[in-house]
Protein backbone atom coordinates (compact mmCIF):
# COMPACT_ATOMS: atom_id res chain seq x y z
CA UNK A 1 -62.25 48.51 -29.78
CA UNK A 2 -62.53 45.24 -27.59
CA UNK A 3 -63.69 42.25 -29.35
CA UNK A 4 -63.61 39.92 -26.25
CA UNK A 5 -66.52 39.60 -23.68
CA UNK A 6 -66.61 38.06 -20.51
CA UNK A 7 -68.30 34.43 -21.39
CA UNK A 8 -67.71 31.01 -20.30
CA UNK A 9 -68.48 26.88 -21.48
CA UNK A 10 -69.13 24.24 -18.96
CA UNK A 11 -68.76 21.13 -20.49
CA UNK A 12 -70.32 18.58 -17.41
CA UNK A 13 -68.82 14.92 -19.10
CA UNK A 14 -66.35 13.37 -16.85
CA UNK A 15 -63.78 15.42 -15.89
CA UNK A 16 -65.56 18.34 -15.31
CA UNK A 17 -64.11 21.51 -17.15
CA UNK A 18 -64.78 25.24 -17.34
CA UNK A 19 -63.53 27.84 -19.71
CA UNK A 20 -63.70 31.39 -18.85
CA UNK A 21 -63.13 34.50 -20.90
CA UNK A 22 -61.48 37.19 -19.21
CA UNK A 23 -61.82 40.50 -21.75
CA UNK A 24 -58.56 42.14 -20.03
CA UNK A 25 -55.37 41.26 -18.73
CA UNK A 26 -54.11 41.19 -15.25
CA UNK A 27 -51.25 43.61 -14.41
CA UNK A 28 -48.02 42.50 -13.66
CA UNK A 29 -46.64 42.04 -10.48
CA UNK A 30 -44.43 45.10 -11.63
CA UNK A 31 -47.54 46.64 -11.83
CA UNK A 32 -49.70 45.26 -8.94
CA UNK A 33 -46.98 45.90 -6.31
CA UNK A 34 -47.52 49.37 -6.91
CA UNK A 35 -50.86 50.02 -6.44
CA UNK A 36 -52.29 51.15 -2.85
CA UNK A 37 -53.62 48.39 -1.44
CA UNK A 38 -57.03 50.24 -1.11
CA UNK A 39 -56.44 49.93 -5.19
CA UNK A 40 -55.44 46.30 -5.20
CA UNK A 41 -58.19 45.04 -3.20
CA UNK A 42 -61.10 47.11 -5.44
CA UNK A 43 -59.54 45.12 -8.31
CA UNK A 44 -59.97 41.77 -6.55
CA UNK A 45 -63.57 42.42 -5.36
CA UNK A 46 -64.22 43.57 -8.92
CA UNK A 47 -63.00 40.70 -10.13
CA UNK A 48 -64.75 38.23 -7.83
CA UNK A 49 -68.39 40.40 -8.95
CA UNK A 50 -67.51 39.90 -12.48
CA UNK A 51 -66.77 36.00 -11.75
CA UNK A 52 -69.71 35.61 -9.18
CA UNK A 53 -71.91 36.80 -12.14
CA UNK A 54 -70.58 34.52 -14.71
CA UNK A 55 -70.86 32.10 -12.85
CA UNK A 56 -74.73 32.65 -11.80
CA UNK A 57 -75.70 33.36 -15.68
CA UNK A 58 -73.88 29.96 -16.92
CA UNK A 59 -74.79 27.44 -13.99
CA UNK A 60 -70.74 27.46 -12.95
CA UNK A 61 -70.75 24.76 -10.48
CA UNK A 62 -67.91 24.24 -7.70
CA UNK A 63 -65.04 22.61 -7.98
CA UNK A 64 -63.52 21.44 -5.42
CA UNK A 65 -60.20 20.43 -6.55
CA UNK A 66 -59.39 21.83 -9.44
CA UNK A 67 -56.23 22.49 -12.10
CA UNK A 68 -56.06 25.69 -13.36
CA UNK A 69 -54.51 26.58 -16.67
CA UNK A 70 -54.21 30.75 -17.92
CA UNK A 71 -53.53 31.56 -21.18
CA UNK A 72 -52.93 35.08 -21.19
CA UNK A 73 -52.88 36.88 -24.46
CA UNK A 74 -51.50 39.97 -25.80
CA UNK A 75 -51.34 42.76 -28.28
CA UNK A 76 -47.60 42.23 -28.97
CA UNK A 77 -44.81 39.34 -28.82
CA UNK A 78 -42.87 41.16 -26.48
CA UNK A 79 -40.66 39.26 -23.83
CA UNK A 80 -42.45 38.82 -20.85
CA UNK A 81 -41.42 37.04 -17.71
CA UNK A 82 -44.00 34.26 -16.90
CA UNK A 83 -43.01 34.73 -13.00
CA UNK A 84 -43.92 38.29 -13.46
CA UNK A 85 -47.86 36.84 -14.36
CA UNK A 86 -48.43 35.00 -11.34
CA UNK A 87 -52.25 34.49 -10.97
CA UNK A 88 -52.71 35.91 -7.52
CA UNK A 89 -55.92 37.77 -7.69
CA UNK A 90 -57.77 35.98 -10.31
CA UNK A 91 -57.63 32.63 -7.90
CA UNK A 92 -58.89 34.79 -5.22
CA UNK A 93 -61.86 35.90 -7.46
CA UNK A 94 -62.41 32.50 -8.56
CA UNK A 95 -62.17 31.13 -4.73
CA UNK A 96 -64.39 34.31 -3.87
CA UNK A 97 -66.71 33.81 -6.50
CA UNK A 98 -67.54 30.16 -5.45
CA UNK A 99 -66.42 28.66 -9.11
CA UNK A 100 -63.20 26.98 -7.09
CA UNK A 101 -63.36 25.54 -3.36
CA UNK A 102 -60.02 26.76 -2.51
CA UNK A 103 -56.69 27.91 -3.20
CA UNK A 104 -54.55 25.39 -1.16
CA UNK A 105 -51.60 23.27 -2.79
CA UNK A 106 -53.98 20.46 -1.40
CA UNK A 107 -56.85 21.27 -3.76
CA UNK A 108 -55.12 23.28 -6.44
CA UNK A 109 -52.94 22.41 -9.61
CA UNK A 110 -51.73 25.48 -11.27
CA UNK A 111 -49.01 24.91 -14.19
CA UNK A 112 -46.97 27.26 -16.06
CA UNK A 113 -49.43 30.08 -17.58
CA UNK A 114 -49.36 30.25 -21.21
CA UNK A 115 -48.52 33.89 -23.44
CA UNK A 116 -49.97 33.94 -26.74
CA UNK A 117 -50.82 37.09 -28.95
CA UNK A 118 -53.90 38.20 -30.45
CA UNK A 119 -53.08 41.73 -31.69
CA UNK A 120 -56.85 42.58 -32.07
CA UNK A 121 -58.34 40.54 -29.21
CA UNK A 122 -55.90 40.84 -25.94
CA UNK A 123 -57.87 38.73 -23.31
CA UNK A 124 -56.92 35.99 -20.26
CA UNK A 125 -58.31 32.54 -20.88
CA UNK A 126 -58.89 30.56 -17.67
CA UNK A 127 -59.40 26.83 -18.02
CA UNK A 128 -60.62 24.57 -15.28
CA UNK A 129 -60.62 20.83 -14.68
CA UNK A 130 -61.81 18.82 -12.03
CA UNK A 131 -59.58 16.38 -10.78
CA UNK A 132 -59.36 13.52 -8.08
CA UNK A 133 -56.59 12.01 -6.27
């Protein structure tokens, strides 16, 4: 049984931020290199719908330079390379989706991702904050 929804919180005081609920977890690059590409790129633009709605039903609005912070979290404590979790296609939904501009190193601030576990509730956080240089 899933517990987690997709849902989000804009909170519009100075610096903007977003929080999105992601009710899955991406695969790994262990995983997503595998996959036919016909595969890979029905998972993005299902991803991007999913986002594009969210985004519609809570007022998202752009950002157009933005950090980026994933807190993934799952069943178990098991080791898991952080390298291995790189956010590829879940930017590209967000830039798809209109909730970020872009996806440059010019706009974009992405730190390490986080791994917690939530036996009974695995799920990938996503937390955006405007910035300005």
């Amino acid at each position: 049984m899933r517990m987690s929804k997709w849902d989000a919180l804009v909170n519009p005081e100075p610096p903007l931020s977003i929080w999105i609920c992601i009710p899955e977890l991406p695969p790994s690059l262990n995983v997503w290199s595998r996959k036919h590409w016909r595969v890979r790129h029905a998972l993005v633009e299902e991803m991007t719908n999913n986002l594009r709605l969210l985004a519609m039903a809570y007022k998202i609005p752009r950002i157009e330079k933005a950090e980026v912070r994933l807190v993934y979290f799952f069943r178990d404590n098991r080791r898991r390379d952080p390298d291995n979790y790189a956010p590829k296609f879940l930017l590209d939904g967000l830039r798809k989706s209109g909730i970020i501009a872009e996806d440059n190193f010019k706009v974009l601030r992405l730190p390490q991702p986080e791994f917690k576990v939530d036996g009974k509730n695995p799920r990938t956080e996503v937390w955006i904050t405007e910035w300005e240089d």
